[in-house]
Protein backbone atom coordinates (compact mmCIF):
# COMPACT_ATOMS: atom_id res chain seq x y z
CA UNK A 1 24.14 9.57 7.86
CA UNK A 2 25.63 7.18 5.88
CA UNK A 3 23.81 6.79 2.25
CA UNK A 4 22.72 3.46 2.19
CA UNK A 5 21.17 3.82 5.67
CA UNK A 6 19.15 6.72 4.56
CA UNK A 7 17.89 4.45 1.20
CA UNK A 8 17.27 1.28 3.91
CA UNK A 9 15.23 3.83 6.08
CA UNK A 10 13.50 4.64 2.98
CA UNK A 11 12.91 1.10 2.29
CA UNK A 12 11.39 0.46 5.30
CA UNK A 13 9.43 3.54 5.29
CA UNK A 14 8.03 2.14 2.00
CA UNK A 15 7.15 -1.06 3.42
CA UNK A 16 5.71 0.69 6.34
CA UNK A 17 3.22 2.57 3.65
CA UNK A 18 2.85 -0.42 1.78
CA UNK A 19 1.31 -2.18 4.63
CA UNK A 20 -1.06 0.40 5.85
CA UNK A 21 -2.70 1.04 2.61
CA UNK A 22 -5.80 -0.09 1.63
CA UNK A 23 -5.17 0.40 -1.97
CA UNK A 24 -3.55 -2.85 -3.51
CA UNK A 25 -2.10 -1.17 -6.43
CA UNK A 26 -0.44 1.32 -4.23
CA UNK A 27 0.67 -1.35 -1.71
CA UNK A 28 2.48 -2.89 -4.44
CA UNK A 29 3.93 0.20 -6.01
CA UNK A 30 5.36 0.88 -2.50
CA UNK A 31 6.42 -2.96 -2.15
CA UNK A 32 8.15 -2.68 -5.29
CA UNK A 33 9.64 0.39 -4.35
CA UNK A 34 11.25 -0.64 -0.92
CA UNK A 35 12.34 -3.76 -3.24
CA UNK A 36 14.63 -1.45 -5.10
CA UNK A 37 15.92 0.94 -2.27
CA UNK A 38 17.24 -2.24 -0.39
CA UNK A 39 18.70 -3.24 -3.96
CA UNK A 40 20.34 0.26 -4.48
CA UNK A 41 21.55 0.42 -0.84
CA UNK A 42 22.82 -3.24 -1.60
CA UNK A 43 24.91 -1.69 -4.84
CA UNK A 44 26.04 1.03 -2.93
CA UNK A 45 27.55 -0.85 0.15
CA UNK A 46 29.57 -2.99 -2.33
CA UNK A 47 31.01 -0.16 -3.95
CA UNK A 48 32.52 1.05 -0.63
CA UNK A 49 33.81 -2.07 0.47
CA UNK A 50 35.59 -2.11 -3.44
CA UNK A 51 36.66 0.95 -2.54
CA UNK A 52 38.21 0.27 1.12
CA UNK A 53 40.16 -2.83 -0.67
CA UNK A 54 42.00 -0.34 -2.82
């Protein structure tokens, strides 16, 4: 599996947590976190495309 698949799938794994808790604080820790998996998957799918220019 391709890396920034496996970071979306633990984005949306996050989310998934995120949505179920009942703890706020912890749904927002796990918001924030799927926020930044998508962001790092985001970095990482540019770098291959740069890459596959070359």
């Amino acid at each position: 599996m391709k890396m920034a698949k496996a970071i979306r799938q633990q984005a949306a794994t996050a989310e998934r947590v995120a949505a179920s808790s009942v703890d706020a604080d912890v749904a927002d820790q796990m918001k924030s976190l799927a926020h930044a998996f998508r962001a790092q998957a985001e970095i990482i799918k540019k770098k291959q495309k740069k890459k596959k220019k070359k």
